[in-house]
N, C-alpha and C. Protein backbone atom coordinates (compact mmCIF):
# COMPACT_ATOMS: atom_id res chain seq x y z
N UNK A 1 72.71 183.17 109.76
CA UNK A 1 73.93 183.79 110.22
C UNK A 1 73.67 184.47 111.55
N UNK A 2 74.62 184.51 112.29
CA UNK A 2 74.44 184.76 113.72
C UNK A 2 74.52 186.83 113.40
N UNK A 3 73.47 187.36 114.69
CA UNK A 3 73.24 188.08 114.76
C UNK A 3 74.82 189.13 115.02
N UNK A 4 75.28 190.34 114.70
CA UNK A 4 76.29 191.08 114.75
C UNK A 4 77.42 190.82 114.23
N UNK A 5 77.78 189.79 113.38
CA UNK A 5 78.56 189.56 112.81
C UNK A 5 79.00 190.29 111.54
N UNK A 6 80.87 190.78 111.74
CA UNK A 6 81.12 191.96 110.74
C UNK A 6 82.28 191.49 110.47
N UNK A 7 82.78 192.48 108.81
CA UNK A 7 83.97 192.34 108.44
C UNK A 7 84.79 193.84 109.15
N UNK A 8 86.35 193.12 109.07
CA UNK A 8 87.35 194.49 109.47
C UNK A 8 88.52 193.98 108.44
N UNK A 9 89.01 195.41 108.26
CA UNK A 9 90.15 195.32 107.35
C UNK A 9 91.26 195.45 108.07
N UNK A 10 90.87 196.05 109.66
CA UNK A 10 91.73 196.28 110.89
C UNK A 10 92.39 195.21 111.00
N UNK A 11 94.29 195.42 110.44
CA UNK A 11 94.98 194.26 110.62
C UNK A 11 95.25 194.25 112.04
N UNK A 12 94.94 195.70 113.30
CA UNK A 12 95.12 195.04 114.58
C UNK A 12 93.81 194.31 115.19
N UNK A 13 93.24 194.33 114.57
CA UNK A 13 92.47 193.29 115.23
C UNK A 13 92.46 191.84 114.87
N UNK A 14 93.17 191.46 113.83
CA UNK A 14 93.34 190.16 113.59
C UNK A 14 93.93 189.46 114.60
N UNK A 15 93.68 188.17 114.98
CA UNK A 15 94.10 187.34 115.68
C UNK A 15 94.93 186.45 115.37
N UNK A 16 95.66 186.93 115.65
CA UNK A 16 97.44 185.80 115.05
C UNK A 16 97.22 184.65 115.31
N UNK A 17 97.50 184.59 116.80
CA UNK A 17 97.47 183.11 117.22
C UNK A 17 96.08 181.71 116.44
N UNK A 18 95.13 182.52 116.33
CA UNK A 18 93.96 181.86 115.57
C UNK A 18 94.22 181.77 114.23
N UNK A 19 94.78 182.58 113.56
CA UNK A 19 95.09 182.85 112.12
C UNK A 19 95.89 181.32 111.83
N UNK A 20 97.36 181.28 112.45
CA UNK A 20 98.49 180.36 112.43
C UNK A 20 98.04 179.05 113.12
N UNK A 21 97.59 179.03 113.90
CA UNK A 21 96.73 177.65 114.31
C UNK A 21 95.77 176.85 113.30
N UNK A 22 94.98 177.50 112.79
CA UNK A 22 94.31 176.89 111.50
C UNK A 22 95.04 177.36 110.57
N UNK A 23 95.89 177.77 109.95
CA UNK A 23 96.71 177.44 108.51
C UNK A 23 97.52 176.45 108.64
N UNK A 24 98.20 176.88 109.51
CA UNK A 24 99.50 175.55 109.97
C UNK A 24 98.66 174.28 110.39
N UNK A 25 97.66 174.12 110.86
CA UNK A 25 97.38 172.63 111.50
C UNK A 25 95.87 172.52 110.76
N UNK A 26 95.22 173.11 110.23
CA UNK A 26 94.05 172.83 109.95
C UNK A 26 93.51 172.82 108.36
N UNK A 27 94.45 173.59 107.73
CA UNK A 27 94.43 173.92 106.11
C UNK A 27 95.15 173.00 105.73
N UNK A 28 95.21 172.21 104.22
CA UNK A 28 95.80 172.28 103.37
C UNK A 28 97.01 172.74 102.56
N UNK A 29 96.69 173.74 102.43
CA UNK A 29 97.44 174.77 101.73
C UNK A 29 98.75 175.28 102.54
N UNK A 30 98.69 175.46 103.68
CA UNK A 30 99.32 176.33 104.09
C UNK A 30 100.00 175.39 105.89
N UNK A 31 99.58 174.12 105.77
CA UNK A 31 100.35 172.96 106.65
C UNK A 31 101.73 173.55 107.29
N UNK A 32 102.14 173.78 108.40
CA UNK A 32 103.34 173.56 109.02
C UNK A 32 103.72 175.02 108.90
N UNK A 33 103.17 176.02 107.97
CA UNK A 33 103.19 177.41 108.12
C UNK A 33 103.92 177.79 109.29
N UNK A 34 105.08 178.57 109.46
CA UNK A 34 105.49 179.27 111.00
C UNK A 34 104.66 180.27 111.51
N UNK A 35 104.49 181.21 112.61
CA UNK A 35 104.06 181.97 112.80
C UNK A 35 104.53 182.91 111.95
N UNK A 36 106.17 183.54 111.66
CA UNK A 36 106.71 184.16 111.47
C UNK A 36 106.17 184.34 110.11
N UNK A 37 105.96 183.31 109.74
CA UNK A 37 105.80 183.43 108.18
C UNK A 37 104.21 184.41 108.17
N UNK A 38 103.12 183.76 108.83
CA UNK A 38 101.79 184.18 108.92
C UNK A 38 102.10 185.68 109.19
N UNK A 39 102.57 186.08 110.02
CA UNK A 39 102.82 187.83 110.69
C UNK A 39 103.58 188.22 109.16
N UNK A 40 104.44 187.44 108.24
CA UNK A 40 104.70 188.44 107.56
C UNK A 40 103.87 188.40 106.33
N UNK A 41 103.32 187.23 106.26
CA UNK A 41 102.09 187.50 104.91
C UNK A 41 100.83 188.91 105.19
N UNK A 42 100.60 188.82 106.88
CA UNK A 42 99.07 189.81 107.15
C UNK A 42 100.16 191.53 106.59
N UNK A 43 101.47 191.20 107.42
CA UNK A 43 102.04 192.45 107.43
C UNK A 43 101.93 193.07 105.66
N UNK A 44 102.28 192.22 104.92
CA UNK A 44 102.43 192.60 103.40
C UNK A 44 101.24 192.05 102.45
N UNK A 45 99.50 192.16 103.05
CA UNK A 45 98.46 191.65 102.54
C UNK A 45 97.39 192.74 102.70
N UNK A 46 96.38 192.61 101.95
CA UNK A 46 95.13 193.33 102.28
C UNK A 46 94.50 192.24 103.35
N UNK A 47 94.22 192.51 104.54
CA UNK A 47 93.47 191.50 105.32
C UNK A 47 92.07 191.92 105.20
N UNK A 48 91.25 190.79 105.73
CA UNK A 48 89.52 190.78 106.07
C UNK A 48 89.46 189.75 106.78
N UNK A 49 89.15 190.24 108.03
CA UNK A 49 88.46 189.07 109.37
C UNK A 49 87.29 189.19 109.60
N UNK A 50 86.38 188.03 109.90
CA UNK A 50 85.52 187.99 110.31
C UNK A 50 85.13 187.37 111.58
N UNK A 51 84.36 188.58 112.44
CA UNK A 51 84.12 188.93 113.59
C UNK A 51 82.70 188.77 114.04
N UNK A 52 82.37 188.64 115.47
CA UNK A 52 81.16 188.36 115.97
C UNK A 52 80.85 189.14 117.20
N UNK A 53 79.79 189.32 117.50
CA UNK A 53 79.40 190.87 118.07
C UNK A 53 80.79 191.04 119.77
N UNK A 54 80.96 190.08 119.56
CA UNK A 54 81.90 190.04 121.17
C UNK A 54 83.82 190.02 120.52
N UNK A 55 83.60 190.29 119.12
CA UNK A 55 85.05 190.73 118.83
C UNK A 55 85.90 188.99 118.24
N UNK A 56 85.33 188.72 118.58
CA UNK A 56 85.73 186.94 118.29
C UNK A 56 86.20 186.77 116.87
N UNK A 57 87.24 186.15 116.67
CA UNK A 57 87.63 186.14 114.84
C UNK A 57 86.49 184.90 114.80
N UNK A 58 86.42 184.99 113.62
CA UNK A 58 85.66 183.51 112.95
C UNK A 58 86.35 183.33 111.65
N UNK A 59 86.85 184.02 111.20
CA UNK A 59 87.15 183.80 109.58
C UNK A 59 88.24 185.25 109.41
N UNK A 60 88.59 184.57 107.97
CA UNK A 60 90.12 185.30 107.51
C UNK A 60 90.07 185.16 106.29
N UNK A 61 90.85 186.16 105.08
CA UNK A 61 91.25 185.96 104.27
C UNK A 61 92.14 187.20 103.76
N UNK A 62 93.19 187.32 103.00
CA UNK A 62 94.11 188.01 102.48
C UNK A 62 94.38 188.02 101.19
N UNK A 63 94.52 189.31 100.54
CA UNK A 63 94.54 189.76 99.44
C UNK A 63 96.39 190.56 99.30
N UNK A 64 96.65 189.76 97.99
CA UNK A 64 97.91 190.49 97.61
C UNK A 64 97.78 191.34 96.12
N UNK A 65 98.28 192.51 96.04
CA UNK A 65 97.53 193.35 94.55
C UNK A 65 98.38 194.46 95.00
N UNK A 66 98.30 194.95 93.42
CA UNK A 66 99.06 196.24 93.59
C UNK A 66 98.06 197.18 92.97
N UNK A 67 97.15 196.59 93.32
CA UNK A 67 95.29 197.52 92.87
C UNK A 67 95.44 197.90 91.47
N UNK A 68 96.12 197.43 90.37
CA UNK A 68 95.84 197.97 88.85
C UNK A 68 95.66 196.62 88.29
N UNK A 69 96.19 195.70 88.21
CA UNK A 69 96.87 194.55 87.31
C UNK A 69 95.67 193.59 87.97
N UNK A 70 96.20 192.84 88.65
CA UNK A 70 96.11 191.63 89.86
C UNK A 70 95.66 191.85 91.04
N UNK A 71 94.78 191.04 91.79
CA UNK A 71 94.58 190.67 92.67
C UNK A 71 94.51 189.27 93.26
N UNK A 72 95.70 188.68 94.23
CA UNK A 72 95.23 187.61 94.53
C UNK A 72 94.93 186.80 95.74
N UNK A 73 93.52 185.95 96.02
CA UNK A 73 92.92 185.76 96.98
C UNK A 73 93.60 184.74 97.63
N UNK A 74 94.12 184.85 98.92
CA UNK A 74 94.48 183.87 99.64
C UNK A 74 93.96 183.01 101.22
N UNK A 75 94.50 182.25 101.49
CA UNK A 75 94.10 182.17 103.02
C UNK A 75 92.68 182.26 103.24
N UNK A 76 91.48 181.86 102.62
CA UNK A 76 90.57 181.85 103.26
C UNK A 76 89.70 180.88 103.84
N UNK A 77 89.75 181.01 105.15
CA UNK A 77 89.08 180.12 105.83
C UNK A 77 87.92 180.56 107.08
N UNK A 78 86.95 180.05 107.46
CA UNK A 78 86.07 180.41 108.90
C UNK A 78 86.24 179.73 109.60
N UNK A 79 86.02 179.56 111.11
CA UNK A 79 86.50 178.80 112.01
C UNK A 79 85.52 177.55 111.67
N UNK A 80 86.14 175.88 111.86
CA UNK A 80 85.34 175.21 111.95
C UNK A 80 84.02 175.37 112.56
N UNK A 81 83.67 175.85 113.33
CA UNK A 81 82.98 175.78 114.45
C UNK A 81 81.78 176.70 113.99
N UNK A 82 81.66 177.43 112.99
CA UNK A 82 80.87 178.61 112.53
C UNK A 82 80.56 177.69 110.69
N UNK A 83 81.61 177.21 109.97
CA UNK A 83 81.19 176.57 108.78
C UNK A 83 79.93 176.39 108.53
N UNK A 84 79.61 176.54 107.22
CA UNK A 84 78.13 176.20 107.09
C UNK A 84 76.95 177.15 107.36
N UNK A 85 77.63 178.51 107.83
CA UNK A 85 76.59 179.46 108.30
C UNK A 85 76.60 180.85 107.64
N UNK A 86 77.24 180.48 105.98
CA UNK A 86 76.98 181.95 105.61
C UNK A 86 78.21 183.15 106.04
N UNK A 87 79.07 182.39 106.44
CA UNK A 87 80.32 183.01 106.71
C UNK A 87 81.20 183.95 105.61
N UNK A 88 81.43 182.29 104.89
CA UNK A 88 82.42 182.38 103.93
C UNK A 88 81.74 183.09 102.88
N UNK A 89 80.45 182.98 102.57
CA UNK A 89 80.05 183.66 101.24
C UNK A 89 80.01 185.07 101.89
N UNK A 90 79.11 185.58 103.19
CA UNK A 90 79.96 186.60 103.44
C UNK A 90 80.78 187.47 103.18
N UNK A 91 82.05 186.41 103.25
CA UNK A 91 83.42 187.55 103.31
C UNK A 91 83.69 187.67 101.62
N UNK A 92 83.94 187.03 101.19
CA UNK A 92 83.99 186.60 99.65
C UNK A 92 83.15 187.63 99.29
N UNK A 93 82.07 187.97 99.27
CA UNK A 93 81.08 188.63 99.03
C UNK A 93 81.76 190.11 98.76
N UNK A 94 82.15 190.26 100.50
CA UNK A 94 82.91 191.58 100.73
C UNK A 94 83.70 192.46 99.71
N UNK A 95 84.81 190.65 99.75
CA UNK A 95 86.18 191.02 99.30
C UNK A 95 85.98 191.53 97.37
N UNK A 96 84.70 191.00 97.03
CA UNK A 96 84.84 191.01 95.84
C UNK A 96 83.86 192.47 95.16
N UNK A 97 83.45 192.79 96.20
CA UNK A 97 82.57 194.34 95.97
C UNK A 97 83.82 195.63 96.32
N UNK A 98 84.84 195.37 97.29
CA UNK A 98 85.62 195.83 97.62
C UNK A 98 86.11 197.26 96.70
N UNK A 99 85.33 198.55 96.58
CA UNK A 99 85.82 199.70 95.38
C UNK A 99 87.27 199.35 95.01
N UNK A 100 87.79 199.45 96.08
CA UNK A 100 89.80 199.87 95.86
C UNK A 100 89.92 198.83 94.71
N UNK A 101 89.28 197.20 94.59
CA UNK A 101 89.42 196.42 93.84
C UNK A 101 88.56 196.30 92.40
N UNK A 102 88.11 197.54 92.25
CA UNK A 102 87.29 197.40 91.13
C UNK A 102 87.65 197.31 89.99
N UNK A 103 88.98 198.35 89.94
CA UNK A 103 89.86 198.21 88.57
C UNK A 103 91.25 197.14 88.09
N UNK A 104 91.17 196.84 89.28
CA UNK A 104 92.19 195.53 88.98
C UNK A 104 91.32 194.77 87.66
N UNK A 105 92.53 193.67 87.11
CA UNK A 105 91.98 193.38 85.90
C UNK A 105 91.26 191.88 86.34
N UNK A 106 91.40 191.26 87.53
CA UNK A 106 91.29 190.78 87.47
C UNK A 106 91.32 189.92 89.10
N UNK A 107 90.80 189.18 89.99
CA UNK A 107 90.85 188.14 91.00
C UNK A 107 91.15 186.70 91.10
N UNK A 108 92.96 186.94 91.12
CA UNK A 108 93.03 185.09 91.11
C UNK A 108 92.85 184.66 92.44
N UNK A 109 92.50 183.59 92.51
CA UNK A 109 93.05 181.93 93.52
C UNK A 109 93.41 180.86 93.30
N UNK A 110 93.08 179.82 94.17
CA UNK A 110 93.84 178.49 93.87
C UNK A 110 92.71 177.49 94.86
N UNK A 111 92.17 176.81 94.64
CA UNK A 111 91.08 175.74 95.34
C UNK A 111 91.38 174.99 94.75
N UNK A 112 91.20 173.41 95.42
CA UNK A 112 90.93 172.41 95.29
C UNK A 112 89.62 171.74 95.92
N UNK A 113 88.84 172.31 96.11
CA UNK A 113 87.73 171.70 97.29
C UNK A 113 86.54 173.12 97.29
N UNK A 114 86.91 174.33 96.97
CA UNK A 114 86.06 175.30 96.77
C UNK A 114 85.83 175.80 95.74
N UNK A 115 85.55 175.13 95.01
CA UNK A 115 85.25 176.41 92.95
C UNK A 115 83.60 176.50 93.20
N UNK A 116 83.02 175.50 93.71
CA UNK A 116 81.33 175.98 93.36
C UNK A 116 81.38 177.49 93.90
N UNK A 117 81.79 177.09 95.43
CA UNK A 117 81.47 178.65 96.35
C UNK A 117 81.97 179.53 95.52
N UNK A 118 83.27 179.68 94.75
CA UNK A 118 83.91 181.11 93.92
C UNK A 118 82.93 181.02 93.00
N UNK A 119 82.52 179.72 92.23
CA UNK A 119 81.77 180.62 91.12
C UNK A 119 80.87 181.32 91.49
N UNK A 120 79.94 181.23 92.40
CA UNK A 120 78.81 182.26 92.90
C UNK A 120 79.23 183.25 92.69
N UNK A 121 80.60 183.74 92.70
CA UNK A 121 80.88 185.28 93.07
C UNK A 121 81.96 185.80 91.55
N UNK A 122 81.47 184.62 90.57
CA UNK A 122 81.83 185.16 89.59
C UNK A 122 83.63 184.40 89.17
N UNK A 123 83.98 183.97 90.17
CA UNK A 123 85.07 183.13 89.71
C UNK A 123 85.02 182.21 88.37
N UNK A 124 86.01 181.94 87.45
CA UNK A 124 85.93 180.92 86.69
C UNK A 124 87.49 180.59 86.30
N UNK A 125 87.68 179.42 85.42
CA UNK A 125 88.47 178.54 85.31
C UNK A 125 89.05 179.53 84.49
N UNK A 126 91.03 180.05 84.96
CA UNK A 126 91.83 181.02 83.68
C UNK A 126 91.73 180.30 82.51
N UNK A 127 91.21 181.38 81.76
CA UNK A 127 91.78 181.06 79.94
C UNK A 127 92.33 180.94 79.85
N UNK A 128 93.02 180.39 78.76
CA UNK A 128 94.32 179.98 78.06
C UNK A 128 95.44 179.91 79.03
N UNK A 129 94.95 178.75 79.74
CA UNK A 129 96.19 178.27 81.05
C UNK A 129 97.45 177.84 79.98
N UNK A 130 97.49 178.50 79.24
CA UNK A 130 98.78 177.33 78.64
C UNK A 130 99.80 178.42 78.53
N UNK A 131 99.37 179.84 78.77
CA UNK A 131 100.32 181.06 78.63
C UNK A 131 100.77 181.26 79.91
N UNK A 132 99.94 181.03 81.23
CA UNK A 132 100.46 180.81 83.04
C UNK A 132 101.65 180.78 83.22
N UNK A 133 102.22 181.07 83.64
CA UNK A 133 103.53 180.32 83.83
C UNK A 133 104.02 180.72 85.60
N UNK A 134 104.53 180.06 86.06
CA UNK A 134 104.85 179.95 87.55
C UNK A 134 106.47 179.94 87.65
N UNK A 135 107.25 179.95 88.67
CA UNK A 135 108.56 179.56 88.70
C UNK A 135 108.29 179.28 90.24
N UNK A 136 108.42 177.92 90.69
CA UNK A 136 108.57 177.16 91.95
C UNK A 136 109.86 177.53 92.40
N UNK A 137 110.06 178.11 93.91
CA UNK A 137 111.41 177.86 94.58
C UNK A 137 111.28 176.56 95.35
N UNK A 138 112.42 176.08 95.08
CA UNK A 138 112.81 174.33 95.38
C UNK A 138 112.82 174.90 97.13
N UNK A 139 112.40 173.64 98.08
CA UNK A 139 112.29 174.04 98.88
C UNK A 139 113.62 172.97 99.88
């Protein structure tokens, strides 16, 4: 891992334009995303960026919780360009030592392509998915 590299919870230091450029064009998940939309997820999220000694984002991720019940992990990604270097376990790392989050009951997400990396940090498959329940807005 490159030398000075840190987390901030400082949502002004997040980098929008970098944020919405890789969700909207580079993720999966989050394809065709507006800006508008991105500014209002950081505005109503726990953020964590990851930074390099010259202030540079490299990585992101956002947390929605009302710190008793739930917590859930979203948006996380590192810049291509840094992948592979200890980033992502990193922040994950962070997010999941995090005090404020200790008493929540619990840390969801959603992967298709990342469960090894969560299990390291203690992630596993919900029990009794058959009680879940979701309600989709038709889009």
């Amino acid at each position: 891992m490159e030398e000075g590299v840190y987390i901030s919870m400082d949502k002004s230091k997040m980098d929008i334009p970098f944020i919405h450029e890789y969700l909207s064009e580079h993720s999966y998940w989050a394809k065709g995303r507006s800006i508008d939309k991105v500014k209002l997820s950081i505005e109503h999220s726990v953020c964590f960026g990851v930074f390099n000694k010259n202030n540079e984002q490299l990585g992101f991720a956002r947390i929605a919780t009302d710190y008793v019940t739930v917590a859930w992990l979203m948006d996380v990604f590192v810049r291509e360009s840094h992948q592979g270097k200890g980033l992502g376990k990193l922040l994950i790392d962070y997010i999941v030592k995090l005090p404020e989050l200790k008493e929540v009951t619990g840390i969801g997400l959603k992967t298709i392509d990342a469960q090894e990396l969560y299990k390291k940090f203690g992630f596993r498959n919900i029990e009794n998915p058959e009680i879940w329940m979701m309600k989709k807005n038709e889009e």
